[in-house]
C-alpha atoms as a PDB file:
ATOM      1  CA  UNK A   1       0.000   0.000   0.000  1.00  0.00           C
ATOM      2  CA  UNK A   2       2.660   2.528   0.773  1.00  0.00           C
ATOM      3  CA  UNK A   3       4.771   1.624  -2.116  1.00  0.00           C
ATOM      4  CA  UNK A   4       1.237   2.423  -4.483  1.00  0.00           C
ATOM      5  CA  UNK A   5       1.123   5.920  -2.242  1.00  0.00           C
ATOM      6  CA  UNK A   6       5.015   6.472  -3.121  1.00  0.00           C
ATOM      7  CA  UNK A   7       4.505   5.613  -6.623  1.00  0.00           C
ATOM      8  CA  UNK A   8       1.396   8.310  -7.044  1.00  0.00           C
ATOM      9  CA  UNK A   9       2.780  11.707  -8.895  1.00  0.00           C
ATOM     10  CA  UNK A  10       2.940  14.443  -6.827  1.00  0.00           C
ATOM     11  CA  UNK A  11       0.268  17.440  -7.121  1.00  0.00           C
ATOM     12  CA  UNK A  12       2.414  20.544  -8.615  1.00  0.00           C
ATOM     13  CA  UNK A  13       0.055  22.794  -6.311  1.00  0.00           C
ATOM     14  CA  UNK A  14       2.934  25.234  -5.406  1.00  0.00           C
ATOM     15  CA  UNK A  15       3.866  25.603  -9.124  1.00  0.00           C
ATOM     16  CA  UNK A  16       0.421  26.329  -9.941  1.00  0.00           C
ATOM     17  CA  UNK A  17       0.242  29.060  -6.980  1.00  0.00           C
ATOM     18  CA  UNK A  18       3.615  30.250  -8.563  1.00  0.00           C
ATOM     19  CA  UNK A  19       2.632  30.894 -11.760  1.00  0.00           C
ATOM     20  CA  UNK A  20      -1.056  32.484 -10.454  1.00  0.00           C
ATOM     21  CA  UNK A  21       0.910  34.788  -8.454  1.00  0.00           C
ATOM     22  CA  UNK A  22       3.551  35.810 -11.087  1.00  0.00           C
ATOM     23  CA  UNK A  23      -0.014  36.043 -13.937  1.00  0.00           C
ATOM     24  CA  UNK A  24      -1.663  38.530 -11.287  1.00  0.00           C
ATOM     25  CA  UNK A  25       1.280  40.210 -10.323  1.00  0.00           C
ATOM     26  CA  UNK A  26       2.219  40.932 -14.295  1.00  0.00           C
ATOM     27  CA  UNK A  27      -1.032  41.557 -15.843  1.00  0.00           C
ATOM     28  CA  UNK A  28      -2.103  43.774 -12.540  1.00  0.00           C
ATOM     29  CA  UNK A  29       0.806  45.423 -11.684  1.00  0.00           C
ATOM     30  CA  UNK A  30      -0.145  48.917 -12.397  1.00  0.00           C
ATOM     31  CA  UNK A  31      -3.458  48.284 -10.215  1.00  0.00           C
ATOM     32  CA  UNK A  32      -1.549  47.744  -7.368  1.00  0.00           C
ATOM     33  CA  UNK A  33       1.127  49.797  -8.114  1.00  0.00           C
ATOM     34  CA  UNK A  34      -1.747  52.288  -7.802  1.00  0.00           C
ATOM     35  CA  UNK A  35      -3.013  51.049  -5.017  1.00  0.00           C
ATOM     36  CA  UNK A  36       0.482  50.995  -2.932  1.00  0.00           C
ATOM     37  CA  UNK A  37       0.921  54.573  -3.940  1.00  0.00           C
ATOM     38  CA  UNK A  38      -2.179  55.468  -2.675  1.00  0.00           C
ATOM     39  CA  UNK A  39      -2.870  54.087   0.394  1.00  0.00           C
ATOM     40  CA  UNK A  40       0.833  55.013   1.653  1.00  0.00           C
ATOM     41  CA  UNK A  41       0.141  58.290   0.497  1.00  0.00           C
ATOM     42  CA  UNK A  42      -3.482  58.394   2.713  1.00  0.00           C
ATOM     43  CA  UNK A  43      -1.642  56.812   5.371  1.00  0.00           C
ATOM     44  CA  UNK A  44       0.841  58.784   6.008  1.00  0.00           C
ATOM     45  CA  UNK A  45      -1.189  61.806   5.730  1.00  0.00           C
ATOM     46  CA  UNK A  46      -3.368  60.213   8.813  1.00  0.00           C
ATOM     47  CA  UNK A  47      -0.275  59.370  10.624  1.00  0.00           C
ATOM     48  CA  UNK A  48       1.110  63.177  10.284  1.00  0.00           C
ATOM     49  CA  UNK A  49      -1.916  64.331  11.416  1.00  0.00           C
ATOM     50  CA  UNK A  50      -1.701  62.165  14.917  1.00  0.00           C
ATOM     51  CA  UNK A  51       2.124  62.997  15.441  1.00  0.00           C
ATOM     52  CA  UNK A  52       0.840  66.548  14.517  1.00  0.00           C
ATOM     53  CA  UNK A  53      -1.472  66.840  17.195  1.00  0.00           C
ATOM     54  CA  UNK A  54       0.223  67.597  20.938  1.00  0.00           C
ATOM     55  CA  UNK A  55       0.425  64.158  22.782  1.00  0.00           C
ATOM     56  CA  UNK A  56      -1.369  65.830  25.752  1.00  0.00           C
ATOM     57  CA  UNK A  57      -4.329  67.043  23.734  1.00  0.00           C
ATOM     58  CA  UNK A  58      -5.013  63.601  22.231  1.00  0.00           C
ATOM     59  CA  UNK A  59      -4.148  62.117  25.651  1.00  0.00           C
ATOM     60  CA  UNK A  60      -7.243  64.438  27.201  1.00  0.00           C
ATOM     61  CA  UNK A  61      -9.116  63.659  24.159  1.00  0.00           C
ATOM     62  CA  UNK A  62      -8.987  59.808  24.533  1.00  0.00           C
ATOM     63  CA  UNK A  63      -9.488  60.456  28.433  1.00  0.00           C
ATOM     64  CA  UNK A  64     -12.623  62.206  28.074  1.00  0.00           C
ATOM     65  CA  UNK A  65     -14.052  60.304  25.133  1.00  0.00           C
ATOM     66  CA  UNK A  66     -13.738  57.007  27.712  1.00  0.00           C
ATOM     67  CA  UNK A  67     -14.959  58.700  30.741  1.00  0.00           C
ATOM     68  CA  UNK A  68     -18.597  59.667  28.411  1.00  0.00           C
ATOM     69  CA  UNK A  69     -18.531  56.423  26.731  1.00  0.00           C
ATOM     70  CA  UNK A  70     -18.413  53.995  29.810  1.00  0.00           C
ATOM     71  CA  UNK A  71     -21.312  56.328  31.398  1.00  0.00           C
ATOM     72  CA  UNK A  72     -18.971  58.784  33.727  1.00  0.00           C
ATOM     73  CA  UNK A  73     -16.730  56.092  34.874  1.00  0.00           C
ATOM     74  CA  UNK A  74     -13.494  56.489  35.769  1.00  0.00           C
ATOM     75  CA  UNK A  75     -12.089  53.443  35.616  1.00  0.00           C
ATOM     76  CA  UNK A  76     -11.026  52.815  31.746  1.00  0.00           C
ATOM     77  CA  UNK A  77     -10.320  56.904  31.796  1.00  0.00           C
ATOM     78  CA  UNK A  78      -8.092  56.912  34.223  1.00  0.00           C
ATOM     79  CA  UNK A  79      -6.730  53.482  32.948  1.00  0.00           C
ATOM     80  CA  UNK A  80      -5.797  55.521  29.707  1.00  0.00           C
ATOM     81  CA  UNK A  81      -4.403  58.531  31.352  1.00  0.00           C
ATOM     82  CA  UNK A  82      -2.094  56.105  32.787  1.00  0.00           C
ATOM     83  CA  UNK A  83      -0.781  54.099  29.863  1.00  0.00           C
ATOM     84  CA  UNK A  84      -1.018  56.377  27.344  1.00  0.00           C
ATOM     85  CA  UNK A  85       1.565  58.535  29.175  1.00  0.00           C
ATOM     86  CA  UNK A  86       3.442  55.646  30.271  1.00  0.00           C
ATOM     87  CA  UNK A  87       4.033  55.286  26.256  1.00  0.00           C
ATOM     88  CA  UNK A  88       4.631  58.504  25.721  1.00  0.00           C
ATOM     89  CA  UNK A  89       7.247  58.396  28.567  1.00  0.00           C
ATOM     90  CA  UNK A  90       8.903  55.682  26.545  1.00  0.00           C
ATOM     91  CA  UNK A  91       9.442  57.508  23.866  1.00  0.00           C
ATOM     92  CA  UNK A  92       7.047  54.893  21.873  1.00  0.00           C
ATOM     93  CA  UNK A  93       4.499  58.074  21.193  1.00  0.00           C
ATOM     94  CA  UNK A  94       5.077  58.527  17.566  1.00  0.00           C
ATOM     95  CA  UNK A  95       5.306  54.365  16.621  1.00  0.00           C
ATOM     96  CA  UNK A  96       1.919  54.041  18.568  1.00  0.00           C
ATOM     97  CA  UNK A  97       0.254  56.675  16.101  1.00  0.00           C
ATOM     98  CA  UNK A  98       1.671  54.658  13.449  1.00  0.00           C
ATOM     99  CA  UNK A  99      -0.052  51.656  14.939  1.00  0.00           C
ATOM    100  CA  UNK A 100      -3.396  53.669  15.339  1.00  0.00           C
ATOM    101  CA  UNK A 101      -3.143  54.356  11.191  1.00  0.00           C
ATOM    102  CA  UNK A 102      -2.547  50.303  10.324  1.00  0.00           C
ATOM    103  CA  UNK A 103      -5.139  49.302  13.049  1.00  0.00           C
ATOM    104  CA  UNK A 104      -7.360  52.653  11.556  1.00  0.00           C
ATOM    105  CA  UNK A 105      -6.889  51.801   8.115  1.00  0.00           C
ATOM    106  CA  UNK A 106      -7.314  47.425   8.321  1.00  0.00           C
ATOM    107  CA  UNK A 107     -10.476  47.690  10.896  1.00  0.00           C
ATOM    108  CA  UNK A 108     -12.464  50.148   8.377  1.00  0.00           C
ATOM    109  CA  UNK A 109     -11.630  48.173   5.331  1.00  0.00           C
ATOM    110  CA  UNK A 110     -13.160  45.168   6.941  1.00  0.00           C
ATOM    111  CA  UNK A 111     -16.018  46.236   8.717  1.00  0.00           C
ATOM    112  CA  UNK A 112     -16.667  48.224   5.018  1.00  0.00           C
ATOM    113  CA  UNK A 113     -16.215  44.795   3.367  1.00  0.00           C
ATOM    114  CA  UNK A 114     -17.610  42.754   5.825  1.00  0.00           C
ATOM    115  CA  UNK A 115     -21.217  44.010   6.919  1.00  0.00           C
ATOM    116  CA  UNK A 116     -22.669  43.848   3.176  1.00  0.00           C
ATOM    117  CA  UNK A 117     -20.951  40.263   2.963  1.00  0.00           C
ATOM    118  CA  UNK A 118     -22.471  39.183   6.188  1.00  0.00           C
ATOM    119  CA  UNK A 119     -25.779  40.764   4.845  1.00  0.00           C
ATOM    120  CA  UNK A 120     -25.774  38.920   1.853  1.00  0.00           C
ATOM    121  CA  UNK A 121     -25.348  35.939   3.511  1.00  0.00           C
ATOM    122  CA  UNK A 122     -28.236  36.244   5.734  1.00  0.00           C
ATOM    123  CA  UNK A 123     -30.090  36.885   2.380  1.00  0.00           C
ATOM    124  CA  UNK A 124     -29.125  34.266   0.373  1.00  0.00           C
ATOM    125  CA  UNK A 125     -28.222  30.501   1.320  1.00  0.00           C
ATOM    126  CA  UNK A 126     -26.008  29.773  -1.730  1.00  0.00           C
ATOM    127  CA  UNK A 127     -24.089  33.201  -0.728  1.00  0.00           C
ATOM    128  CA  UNK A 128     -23.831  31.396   2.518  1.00  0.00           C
ATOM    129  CA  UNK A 129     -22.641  28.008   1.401  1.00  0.00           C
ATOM    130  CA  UNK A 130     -19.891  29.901  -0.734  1.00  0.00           C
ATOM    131  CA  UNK A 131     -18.992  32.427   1.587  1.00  0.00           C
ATOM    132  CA  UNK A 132     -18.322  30.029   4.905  1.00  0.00           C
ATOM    133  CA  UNK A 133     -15.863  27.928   3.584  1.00  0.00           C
ATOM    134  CA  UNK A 134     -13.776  31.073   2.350  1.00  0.00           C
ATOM    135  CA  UNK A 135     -14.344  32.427   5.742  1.00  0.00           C
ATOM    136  CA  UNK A 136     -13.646  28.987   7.403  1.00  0.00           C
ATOM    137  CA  UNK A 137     -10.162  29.212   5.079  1.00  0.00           C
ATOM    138  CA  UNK A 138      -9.364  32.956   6.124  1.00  0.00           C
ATOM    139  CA  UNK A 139      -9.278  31.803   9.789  1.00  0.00           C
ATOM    140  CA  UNK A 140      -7.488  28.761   9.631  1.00  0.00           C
ATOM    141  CA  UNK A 141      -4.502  30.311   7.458  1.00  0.00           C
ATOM    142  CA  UNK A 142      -1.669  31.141   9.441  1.00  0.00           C
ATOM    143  CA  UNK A 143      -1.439  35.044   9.799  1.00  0.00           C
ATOM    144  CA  UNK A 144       2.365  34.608   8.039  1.00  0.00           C
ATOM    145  CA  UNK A 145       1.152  33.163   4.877  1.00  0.00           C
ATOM    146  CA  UNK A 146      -1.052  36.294   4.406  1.00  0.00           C
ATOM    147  CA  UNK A 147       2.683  38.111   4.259  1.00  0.00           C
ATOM    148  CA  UNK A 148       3.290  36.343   1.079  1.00  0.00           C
ATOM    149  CA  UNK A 149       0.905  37.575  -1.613  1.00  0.00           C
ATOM    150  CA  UNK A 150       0.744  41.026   0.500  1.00  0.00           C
ATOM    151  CA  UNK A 151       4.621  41.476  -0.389  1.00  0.00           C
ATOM    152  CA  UNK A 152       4.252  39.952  -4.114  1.00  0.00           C
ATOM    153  CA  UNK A 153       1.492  42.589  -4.914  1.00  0.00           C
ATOM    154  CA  UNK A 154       2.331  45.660  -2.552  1.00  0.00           C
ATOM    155  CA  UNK A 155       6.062  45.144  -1.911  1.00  0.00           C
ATOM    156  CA  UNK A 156       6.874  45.970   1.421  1.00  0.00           C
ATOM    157  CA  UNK A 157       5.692  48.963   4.116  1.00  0.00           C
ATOM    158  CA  UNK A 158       2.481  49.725   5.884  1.00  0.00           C
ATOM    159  CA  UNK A 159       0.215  48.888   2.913  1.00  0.00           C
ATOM    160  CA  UNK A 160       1.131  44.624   2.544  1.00  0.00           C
ATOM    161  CA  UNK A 161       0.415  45.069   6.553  1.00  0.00           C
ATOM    162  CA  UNK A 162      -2.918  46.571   6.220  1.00  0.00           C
ATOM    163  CA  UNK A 163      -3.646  44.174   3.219  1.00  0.00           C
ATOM    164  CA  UNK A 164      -2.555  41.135   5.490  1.00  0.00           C
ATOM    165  CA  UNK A 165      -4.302  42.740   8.108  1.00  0.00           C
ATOM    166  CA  UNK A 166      -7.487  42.758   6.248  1.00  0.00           C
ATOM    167  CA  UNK A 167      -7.505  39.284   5.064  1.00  0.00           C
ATOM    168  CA  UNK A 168      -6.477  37.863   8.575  1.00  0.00           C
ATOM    169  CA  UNK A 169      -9.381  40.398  10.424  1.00  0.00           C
ATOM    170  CA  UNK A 170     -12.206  40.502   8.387  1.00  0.00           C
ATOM    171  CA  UNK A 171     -13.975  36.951   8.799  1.00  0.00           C
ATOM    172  CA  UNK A 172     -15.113  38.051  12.353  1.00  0.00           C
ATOM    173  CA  UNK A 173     -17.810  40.838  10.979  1.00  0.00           C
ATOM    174  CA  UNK A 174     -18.971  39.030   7.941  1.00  0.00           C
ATOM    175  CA  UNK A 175     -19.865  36.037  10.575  1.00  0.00           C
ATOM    176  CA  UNK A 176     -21.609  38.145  13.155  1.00  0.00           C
ATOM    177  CA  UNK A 177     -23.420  40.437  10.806  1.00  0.00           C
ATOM    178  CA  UNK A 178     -25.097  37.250   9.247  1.00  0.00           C
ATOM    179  CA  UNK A 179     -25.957  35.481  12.429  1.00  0.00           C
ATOM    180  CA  UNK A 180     -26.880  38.453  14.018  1.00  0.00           C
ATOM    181  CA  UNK A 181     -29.597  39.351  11.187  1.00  0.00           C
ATOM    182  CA  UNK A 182     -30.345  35.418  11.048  1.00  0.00           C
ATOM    183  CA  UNK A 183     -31.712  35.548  14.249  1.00  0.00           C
ATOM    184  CA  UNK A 184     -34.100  38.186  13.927  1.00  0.00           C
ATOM    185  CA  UNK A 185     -37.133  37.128  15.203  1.00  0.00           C
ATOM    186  CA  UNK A 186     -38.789  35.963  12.087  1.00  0.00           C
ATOM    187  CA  UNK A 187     -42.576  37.848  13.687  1.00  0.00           C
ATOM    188  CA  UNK A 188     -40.892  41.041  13.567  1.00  0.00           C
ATOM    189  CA  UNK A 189     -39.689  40.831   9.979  1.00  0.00           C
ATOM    190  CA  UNK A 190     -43.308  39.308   8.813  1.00  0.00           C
ATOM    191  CA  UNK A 191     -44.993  42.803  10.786  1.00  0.00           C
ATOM    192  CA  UNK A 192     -42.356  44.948   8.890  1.00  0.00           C
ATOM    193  CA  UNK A 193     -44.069  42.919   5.262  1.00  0.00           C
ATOM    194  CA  UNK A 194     -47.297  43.142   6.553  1.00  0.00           C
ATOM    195  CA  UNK A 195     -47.144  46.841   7.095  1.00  0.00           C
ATOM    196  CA  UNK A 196     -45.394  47.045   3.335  1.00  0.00           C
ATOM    197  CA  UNK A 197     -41.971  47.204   4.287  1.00  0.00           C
ATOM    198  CA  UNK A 198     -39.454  47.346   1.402  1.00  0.00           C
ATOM    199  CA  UNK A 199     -36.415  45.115   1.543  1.00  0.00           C
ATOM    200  CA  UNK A 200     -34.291  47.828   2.361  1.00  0.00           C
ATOM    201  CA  UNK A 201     -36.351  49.087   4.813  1.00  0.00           C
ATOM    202  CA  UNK A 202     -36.927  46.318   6.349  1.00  0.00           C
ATOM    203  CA  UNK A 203     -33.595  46.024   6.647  1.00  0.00           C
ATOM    204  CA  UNK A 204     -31.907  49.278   7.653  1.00  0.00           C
ATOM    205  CA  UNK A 205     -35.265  49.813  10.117  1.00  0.00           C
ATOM    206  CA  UNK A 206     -35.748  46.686  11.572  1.00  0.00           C
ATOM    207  CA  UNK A 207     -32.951  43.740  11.339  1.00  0.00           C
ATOM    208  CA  UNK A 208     -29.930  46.051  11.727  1.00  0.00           C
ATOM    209  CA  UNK A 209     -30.942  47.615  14.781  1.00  0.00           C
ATOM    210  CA  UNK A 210     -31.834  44.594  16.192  1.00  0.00           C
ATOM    211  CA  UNK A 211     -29.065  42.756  15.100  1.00  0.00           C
ATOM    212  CA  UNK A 212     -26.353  45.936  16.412  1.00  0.00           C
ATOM    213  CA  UNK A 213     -25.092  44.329  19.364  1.00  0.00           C
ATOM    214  CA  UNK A 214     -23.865  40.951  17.881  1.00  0.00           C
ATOM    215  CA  UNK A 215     -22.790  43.113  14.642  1.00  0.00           C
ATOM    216  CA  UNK A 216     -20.568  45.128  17.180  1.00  0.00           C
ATOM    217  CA  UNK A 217     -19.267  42.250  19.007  1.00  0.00           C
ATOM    218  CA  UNK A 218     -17.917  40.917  15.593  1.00  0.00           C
ATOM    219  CA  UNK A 219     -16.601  44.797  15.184  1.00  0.00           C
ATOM    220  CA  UNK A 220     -14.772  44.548  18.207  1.00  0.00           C
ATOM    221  CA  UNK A 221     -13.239  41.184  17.034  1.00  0.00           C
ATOM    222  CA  UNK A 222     -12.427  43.205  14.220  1.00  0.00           C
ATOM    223  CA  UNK A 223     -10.219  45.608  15.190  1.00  0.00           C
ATOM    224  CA  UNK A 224      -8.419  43.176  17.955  1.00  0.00           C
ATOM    225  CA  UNK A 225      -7.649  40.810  15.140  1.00  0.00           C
ATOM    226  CA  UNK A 226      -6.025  43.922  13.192  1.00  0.00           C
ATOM    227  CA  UNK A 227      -4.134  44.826  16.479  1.00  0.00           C
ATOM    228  CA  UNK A 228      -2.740  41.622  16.585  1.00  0.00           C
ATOM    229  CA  UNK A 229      -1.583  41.675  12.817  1.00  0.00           C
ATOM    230  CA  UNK A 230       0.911  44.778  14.483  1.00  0.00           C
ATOM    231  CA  UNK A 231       3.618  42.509  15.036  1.00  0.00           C
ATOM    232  CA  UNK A 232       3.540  40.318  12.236  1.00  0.00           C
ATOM    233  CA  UNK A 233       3.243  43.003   9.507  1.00  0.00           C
ATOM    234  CA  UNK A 234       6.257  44.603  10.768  1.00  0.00           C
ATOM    235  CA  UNK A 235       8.082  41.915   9.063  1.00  0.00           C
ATOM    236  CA  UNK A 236       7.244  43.029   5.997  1.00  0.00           C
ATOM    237  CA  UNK A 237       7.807  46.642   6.767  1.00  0.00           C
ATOM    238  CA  UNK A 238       4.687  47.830   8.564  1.00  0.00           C
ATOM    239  CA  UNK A 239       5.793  50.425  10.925  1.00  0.00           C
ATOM    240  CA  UNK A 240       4.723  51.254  14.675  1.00  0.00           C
ATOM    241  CA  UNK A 241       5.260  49.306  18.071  1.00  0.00           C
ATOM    242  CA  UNK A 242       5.350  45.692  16.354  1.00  0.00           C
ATOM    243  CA  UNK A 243       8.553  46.952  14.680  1.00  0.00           C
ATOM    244  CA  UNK A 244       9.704  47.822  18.140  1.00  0.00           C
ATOM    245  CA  UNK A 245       8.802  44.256  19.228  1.00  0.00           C
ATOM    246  CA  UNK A 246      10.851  42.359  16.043  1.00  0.00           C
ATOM    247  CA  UNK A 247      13.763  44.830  17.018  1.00  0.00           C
ATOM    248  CA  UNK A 248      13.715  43.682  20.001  1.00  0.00           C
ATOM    249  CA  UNK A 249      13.569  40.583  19.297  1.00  0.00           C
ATOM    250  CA  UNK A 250      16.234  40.327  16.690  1.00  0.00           C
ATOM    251  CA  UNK A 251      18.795  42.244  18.616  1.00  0.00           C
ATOM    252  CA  UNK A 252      18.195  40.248  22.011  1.00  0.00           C
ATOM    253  CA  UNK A 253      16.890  43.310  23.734  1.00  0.00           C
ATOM    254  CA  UNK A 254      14.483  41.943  26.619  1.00  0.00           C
ATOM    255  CA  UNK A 255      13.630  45.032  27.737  1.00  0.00           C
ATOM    256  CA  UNK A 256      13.033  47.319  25.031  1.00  0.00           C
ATOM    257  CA  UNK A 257      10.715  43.874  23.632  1.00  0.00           C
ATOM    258  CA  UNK A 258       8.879  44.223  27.096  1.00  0.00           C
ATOM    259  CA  UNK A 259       8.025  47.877  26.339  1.00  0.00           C
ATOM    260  CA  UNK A 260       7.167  47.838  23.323  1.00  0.00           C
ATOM    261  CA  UNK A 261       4.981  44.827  23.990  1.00  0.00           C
ATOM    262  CA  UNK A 262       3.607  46.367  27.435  1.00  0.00           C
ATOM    263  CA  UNK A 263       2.533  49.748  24.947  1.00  0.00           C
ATOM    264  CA  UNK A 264       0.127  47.035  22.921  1.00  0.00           C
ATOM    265  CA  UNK A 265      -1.168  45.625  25.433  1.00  0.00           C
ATOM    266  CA  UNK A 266      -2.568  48.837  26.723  1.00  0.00           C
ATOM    267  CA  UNK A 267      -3.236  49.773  23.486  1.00  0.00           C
ATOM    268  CA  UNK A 268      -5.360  46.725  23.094  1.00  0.00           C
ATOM    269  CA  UNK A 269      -7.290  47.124  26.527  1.00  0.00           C
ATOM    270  CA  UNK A 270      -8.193  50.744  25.804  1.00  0.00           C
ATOM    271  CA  UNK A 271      -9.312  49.932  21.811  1.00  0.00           C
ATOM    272  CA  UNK A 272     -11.339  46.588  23.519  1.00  0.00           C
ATOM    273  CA  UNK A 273     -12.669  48.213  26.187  1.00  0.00           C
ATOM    274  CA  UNK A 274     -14.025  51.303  24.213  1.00  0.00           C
ATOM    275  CA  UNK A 275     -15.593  49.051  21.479  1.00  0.00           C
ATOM    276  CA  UNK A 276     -17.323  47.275  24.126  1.00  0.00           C
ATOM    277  CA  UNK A 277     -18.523  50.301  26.088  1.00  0.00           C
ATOM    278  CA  UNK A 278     -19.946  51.788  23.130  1.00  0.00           C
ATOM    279  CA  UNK A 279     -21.999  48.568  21.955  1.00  0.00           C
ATOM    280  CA  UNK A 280     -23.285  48.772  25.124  1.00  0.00           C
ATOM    281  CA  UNK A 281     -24.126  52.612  25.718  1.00  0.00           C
ATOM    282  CA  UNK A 282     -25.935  51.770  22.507  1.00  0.00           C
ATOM    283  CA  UNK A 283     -27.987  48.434  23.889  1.00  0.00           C
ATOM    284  CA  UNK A 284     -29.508  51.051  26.919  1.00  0.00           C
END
């Protein structure tokens, strides 16, 4: 039996991938030559604009925006008084901006992308049956092989990062906006007919709303995913405080890698803990 498996000719699946990369990357190039130019150009207009604003104002401005959010308490605003000059005290100020454009940039892409996907889906069963398995294949990828394709057609920088970003973020909204609308209850969406409801209205007046909190949880999931892309983009270029990690890391440098690492990690609790906040401001 294993002699007949030995004997079976291998499956040139990497030469096929090889040669659809180098067709795309030839007949396309200009696209995303375009596209490179352009979204580094955006980009680093959004990222001036942060390291152009005083660190204390945007501080205050975070500070206050959490205090309102969470209903007047002061726990998460005094939580990002705290870190957020603890960062800038590091020196890690300007890299963190650049983290806020790739996180800024990936998390709107998807959630653009993925609530009309996740919409279709609830409309339409075949969309479904196509979609999940992409989704299911998104997911289960490795975030490093999403480096691969993001280099061949963007070289490298902070654009391949937000591209990987985007692939390795976006099943999370797509799934929530579809079961969220899915479960709907169905007497709600038959009084919306009965009073002569369009499609549209029924669905921007009736399912969305009700479906806004699980929608926002899969937003939240979202923009975490994209925060943990940081660090593996910067392999490929992407700047802010995952560079600062693989520095770290390639140099031996313990505790400039426990910095940099310690300046996500509050940057993750104050993005997570804002999203969530405001999903549920919105559900009183």
């Amino acid at each position: 039996m294993n002699n007949f498996l030995d004997n079976l000719p291998t499956l040139p699946l990497a030469p096929w991938v090889e040669s659809a990369m180098d067709w795309l990357t030839s007949n396309f190039s200009v696209f995303f030559s375009a596209i490179q130019k352009t979204g580094k150009l955006l980009m680093s207009q959004v990222t001036d604009l942060l390291i152009g604003i005083p660190a204390i104002i945007l501080i205050l401005l975070v500070v206050i925006f959490a205090f309102f959010v969470t209903g007047k308490k002061y726990g998460l605003a005094a939580f990002s008084l705290i870190g957020l000059l603890f960062i800038y005290n590091q020196g890690l100020w300007t890299h963190l901006m650049e983290t806020t454009t790739l996180v800024l940039f990936s998390s709107v892409i998807s959630i653009v992308i993925g609530i009309p996907l996740g919409i279709l889906m609830s409309k339409s069963s075949v969309a479904e049956s196509i979609i999940k398995p992409i989704l299911d294949f998104m997911q289960t990828m490795p975030g490093f092989v999403y480096l691969i394709p993001a280099v061949a057609f963007f070289g490298i920088g902070i654009v391949p990062g937000v591209f990987a970003s985007v692939i390795f973020a976006l099943p999370p909204t797509v799934r929530m906006t579809n079961l969220g609308i899915r479960q709907v209850p169905k007497e709600l969406a038959e009084a919306a007919d009965s009073y002569g409801s369009t499609s549209s209205q029924k669905l921007f007046k009736v399912e969305i709303p009700l479906a806004k909190s699980t929608i926002m949880a899969g937003i939240n999931q979202t923009v975490m995913l994209s925060l943990s892309m940081v660090v593996i983009a910067s392999m490929i270029g992407a700047p802010g405080l995952g560079r600062e990690v693989l520095t770290a890391l390639q140099r031996t440098q313990v505790g400039n890698g426990f910095v940099a690492g310690l300046g996500l990690v509050i940057f993750a609790i104050i993005i997570d803990r804002l999203t969530q906040s405001f999903n549920k401001k919105k559900e009183l």
